[in-house]
N, C-alpha and C. Protein backbone atom coordinates (compact mmCIF):
# COMPACT_ATOMS: atom_id res chain seq x y z
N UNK A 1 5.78 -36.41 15.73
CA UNK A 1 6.38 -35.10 15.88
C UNK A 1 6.20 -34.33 14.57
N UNK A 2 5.63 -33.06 14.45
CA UNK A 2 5.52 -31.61 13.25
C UNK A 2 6.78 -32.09 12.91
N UNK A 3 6.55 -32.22 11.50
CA UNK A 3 7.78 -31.05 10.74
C UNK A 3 8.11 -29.60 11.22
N UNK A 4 10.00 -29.67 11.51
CA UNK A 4 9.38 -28.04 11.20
C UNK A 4 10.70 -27.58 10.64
N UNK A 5 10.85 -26.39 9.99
CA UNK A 5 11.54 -25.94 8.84
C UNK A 5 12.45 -25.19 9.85
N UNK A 6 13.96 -25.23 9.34
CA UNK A 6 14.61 -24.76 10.22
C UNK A 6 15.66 -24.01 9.15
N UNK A 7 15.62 -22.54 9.67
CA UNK A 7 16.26 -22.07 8.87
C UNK A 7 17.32 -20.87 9.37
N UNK A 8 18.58 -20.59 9.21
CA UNK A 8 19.41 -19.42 9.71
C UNK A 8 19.65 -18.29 9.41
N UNK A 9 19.45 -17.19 9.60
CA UNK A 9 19.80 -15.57 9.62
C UNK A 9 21.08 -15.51 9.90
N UNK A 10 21.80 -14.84 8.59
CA UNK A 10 23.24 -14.36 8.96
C UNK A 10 22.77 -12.64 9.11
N UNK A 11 23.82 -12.25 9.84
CA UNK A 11 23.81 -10.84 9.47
C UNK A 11 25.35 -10.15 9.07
N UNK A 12 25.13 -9.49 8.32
CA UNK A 12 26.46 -9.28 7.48
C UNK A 12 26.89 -7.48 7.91
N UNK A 13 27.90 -6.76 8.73
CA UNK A 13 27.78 -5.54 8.93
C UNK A 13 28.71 -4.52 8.13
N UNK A 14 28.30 -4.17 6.99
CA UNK A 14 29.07 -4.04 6.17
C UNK A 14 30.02 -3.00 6.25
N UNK A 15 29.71 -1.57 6.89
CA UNK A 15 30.92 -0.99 7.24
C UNK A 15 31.89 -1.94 7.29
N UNK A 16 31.46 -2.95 8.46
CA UNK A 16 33.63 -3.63 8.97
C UNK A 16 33.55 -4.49 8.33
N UNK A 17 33.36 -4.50 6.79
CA UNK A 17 34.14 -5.58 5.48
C UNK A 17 35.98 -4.84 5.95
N UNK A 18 36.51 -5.66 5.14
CA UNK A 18 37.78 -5.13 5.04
C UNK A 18 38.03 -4.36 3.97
N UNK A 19 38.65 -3.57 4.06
CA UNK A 19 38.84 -2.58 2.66
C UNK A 19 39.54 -3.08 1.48
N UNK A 20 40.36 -3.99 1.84
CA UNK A 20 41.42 -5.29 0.54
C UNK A 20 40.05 -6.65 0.73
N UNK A 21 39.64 -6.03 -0.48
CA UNK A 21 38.27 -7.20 -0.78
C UNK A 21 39.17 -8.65 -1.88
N UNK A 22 39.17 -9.57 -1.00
CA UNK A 22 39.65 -10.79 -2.19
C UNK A 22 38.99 -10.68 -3.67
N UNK A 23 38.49 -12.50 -4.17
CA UNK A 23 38.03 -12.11 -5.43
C UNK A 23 36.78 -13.28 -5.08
N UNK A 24 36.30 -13.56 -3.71
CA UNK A 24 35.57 -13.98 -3.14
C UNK A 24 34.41 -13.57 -3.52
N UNK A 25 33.43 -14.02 -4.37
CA UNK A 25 32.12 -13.38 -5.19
C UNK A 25 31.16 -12.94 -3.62
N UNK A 26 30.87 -13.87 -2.72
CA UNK A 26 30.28 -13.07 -1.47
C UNK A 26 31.02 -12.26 -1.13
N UNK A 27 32.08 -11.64 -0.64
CA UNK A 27 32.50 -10.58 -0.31
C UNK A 27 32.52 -9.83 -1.70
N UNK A 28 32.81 -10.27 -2.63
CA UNK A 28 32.70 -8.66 -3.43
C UNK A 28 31.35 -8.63 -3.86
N UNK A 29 30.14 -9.50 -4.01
CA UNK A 29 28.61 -8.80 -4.08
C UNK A 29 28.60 -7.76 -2.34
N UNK A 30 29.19 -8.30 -1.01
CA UNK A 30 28.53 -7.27 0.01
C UNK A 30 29.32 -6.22 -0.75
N UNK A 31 30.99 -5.64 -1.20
CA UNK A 31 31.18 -4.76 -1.38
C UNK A 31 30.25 -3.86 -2.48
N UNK A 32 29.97 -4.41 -3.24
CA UNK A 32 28.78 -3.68 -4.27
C UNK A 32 28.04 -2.91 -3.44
N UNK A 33 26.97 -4.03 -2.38
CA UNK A 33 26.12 -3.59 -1.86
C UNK A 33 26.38 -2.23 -0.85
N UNK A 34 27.68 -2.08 -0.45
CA UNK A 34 28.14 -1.17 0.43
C UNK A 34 29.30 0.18 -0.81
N UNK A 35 28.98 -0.19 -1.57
CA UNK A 35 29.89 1.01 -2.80
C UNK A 35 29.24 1.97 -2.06
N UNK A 36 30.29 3.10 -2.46
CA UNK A 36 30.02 4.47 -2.14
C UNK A 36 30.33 5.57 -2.70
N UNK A 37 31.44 5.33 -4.01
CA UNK A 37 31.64 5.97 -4.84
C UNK A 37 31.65 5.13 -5.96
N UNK A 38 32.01 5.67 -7.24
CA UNK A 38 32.30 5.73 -8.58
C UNK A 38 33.50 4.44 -8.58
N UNK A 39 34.52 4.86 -7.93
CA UNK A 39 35.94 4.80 -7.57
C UNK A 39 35.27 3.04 -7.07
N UNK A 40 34.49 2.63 -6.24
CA UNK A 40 34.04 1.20 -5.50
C UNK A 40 33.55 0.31 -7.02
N UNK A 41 32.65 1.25 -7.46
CA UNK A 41 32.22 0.48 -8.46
C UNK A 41 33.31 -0.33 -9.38
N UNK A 42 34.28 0.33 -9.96
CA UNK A 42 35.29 0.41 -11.07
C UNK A 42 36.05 -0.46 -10.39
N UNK A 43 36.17 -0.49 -8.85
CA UNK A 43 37.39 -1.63 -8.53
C UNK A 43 36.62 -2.93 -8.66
N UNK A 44 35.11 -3.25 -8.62
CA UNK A 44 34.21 -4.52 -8.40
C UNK A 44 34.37 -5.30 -10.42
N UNK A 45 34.42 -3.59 -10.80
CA UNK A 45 34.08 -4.11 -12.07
C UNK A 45 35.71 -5.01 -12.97
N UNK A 46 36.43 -4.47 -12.52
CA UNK A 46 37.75 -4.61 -13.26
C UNK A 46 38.37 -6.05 -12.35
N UNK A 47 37.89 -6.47 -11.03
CA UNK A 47 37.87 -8.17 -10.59
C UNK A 47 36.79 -9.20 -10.88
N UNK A 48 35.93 -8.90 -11.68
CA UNK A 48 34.65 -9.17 -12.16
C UNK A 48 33.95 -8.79 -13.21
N UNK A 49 34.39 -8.23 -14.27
CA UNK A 49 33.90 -7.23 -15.27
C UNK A 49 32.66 -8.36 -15.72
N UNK A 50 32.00 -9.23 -16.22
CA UNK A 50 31.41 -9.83 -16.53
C UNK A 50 29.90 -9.63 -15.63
N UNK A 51 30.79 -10.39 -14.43
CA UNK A 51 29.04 -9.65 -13.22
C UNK A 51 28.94 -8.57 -13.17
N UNK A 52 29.90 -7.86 -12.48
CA UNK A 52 29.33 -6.42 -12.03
C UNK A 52 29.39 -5.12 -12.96
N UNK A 53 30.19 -5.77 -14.72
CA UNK A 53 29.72 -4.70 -15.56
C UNK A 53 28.19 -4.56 -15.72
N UNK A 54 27.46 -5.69 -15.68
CA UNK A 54 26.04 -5.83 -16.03
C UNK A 54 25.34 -5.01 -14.42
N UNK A 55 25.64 -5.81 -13.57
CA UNK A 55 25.07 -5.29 -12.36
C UNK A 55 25.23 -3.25 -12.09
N UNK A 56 26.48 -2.95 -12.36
CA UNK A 56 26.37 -1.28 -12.33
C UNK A 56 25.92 -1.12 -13.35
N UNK A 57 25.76 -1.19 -14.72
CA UNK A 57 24.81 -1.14 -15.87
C UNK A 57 23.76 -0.76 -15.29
N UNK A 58 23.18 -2.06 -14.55
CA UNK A 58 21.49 -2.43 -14.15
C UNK A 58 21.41 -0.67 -13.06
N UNK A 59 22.49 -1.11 -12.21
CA UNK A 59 22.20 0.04 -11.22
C UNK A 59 21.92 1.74 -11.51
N UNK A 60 23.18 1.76 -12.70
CA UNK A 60 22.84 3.45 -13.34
C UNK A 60 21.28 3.36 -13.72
N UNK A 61 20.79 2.44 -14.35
CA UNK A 61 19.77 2.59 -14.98
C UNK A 61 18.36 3.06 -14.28
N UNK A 62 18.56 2.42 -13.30
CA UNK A 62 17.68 2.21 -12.42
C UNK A 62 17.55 3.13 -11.07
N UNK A 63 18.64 3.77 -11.35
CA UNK A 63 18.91 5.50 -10.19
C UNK A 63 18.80 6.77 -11.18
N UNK A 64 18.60 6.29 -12.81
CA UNK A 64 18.73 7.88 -13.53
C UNK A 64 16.88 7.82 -13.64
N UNK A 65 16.36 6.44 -13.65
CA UNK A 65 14.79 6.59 -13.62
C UNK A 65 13.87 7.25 -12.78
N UNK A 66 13.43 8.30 -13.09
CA UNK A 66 12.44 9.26 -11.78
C UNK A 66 11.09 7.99 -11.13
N UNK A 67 10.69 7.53 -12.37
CA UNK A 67 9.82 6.81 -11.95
C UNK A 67 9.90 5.23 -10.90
N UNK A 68 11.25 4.63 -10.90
CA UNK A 68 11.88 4.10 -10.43
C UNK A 68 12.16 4.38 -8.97
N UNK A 69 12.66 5.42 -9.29
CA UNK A 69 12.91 6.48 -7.58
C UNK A 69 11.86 6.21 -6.95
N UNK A 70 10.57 7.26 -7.56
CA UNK A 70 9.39 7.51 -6.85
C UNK A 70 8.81 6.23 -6.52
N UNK A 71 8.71 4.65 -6.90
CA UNK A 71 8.07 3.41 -6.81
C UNK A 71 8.89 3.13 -5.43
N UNK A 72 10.16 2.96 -5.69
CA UNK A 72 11.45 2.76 -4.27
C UNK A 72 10.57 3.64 -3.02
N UNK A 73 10.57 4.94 -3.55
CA UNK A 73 9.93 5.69 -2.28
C UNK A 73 8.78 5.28 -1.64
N UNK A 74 7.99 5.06 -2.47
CA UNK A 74 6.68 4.39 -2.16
C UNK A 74 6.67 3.47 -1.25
N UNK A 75 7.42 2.68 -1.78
CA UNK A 75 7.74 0.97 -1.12
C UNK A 75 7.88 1.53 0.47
N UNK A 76 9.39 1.97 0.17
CA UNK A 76 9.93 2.37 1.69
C UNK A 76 9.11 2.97 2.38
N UNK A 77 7.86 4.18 1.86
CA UNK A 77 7.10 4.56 3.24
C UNK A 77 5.76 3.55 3.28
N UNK A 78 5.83 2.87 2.74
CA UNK A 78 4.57 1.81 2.88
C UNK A 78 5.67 0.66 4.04
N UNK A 79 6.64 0.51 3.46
CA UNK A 79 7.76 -0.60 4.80
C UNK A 79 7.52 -0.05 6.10
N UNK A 80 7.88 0.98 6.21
CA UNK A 80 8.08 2.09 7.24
C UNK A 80 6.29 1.98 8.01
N UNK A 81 5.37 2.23 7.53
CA UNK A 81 3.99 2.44 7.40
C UNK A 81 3.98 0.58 8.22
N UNK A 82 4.13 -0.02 7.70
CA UNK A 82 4.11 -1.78 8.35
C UNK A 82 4.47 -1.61 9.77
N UNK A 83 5.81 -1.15 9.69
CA UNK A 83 6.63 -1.47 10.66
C UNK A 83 6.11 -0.46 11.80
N UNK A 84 5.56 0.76 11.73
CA UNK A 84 5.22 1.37 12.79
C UNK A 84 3.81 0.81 13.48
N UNK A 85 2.96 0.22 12.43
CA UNK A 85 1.67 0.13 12.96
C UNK A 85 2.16 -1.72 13.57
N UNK A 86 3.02 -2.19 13.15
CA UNK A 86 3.33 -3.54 14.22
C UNK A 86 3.81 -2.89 15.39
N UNK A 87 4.67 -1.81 15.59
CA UNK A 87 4.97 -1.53 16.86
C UNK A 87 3.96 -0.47 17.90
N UNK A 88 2.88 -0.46 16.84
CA UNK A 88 1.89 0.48 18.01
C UNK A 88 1.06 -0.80 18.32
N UNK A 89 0.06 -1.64 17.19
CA UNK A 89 -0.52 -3.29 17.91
C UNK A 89 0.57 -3.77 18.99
N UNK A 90 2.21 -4.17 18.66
CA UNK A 90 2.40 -4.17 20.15
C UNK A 90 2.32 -3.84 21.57
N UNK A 91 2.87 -2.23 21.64
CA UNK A 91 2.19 -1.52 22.45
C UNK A 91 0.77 -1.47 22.93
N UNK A 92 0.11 -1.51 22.19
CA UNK A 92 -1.69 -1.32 22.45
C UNK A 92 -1.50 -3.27 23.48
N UNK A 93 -1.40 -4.16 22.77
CA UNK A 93 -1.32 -5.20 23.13
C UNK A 93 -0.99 -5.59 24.28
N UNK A 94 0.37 -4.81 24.91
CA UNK A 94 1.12 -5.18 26.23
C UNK A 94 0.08 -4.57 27.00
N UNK A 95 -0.31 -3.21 27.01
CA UNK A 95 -1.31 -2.37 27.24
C UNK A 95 -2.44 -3.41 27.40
N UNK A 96 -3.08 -3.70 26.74
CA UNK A 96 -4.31 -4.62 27.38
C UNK A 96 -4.17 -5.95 28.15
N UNK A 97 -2.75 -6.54 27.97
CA UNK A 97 -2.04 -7.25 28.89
C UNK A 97 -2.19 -7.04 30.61
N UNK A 98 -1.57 -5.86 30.74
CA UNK A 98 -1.53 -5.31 31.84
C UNK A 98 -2.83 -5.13 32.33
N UNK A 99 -3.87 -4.46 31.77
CA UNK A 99 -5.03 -4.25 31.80
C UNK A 99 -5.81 -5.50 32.90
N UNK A 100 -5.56 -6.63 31.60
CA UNK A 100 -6.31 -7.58 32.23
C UNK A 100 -5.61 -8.27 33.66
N UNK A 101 -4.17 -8.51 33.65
CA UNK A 101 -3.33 -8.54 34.86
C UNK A 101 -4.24 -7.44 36.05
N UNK A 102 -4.15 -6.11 35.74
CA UNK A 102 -5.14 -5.53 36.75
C UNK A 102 -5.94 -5.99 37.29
N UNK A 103 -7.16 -6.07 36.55
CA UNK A 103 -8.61 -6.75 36.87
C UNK A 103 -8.67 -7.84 37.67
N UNK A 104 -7.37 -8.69 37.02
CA UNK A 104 -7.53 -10.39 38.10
C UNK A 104 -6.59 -9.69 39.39
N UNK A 105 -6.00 -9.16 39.44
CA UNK A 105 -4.96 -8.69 40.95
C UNK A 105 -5.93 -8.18 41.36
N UNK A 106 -6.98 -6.95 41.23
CA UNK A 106 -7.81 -6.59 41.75
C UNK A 106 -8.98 -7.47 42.24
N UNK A 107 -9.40 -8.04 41.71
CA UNK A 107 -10.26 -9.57 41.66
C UNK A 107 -10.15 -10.35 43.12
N UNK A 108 -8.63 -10.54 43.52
CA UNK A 108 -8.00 -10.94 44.55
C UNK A 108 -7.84 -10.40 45.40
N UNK A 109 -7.69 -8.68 45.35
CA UNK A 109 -8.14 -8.37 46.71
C UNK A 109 -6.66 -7.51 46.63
N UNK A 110 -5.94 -7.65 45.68
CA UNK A 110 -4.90 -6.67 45.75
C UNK A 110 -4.64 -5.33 45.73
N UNK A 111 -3.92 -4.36 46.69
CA UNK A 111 -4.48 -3.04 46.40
C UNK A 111 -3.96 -2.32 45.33
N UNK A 112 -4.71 -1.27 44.97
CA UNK A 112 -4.42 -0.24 43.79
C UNK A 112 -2.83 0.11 43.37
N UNK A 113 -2.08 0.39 44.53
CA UNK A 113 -0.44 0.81 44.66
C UNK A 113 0.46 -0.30 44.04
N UNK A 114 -0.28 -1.47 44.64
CA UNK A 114 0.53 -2.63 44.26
C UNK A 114 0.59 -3.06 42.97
N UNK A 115 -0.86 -2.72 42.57
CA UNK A 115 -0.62 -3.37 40.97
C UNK A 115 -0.24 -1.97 40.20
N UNK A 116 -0.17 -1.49 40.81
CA UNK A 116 0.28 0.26 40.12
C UNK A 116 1.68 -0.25 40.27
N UNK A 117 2.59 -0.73 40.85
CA UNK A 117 3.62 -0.95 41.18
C UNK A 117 3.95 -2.27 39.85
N UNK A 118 3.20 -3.48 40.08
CA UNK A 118 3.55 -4.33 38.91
C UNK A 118 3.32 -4.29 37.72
N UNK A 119 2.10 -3.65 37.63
CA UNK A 119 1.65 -3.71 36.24
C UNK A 119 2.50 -1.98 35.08
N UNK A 120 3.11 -1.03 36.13
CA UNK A 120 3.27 -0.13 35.66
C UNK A 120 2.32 0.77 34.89
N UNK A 121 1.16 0.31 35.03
CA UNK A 121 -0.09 1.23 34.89
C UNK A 121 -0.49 2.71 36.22
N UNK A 122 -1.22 3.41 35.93
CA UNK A 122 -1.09 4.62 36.79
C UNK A 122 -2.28 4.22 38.02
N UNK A 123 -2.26 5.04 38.95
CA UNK A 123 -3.33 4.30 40.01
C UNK A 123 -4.86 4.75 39.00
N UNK A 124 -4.40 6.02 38.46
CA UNK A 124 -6.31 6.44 37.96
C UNK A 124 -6.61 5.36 37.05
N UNK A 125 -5.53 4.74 35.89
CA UNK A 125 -6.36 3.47 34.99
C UNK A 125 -6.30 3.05 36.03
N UNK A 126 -6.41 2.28 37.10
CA UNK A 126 -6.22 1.13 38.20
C UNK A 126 -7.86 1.43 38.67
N UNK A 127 -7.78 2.72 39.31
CA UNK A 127 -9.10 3.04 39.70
C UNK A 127 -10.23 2.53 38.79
N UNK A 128 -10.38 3.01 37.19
CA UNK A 128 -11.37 3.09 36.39
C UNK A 128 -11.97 1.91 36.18
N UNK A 129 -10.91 0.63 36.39
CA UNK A 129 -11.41 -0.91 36.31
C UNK A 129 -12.35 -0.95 37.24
């Protein structure tokens, strides 16, 4: 029998943290991650001053940098740029799926309506095969 690596996805939804954050270092890194004012920071820092003085340190630093910004931006429309062209190869993909589903229903003797009906393709691609 393969090895195989087994591993778990939490997902964490950070709006519904609770607003009385313990001194629980995972709950107060998600609260960091979900700060929203000035006011979030200062409460992380004063139950933690050690981590999260350094960590909002790191963070001003790194939001007053233009060049910083513009690299972030980059990233994100190059992420964005990934993620759309995986969901058009999907599409195109199911699309030639169906395609070939056509050809063999047709193959068999099935009529045009019908596989217009299963395949959710239109009768004219149906025809053109």
């Amino acid at each position: 029998m393969p090895n195989a690596e087994i591993f778990e996805i939490n997902y964490v939804e950070l709006p519904k943290l609770p607003k009385n954050v313990g001194s629980d270092m995972f709950e107060l890194w998600l609260k960091f991650l979900d700060a929203k004012s000035e006011e979030d920071l200062k409460m992380l820092i004063a139950k933690e001053p050690k981590v999260f003085g350094v960590a909002v340190n790191k963070l001003r630093k790194l939001s007053a940098s233009e060049e910083i910004r513009e690299r972030m931006r980059k990233e994100e429309k190059a992420r964005m740029d990934r993620v759309s062209a995986l969901a058009k190869s999907k599409r195109e993909g199911i699309k030639e799926g169906k395609i070939e589903d056509a050809i063999a229903m047709k193959a068999e003797g099935i009529k045009d309506d019908v596989i217009a009906r299963v395949t959710k393709l239109s009768i004219d691609e149906i025809k053109k095969l």
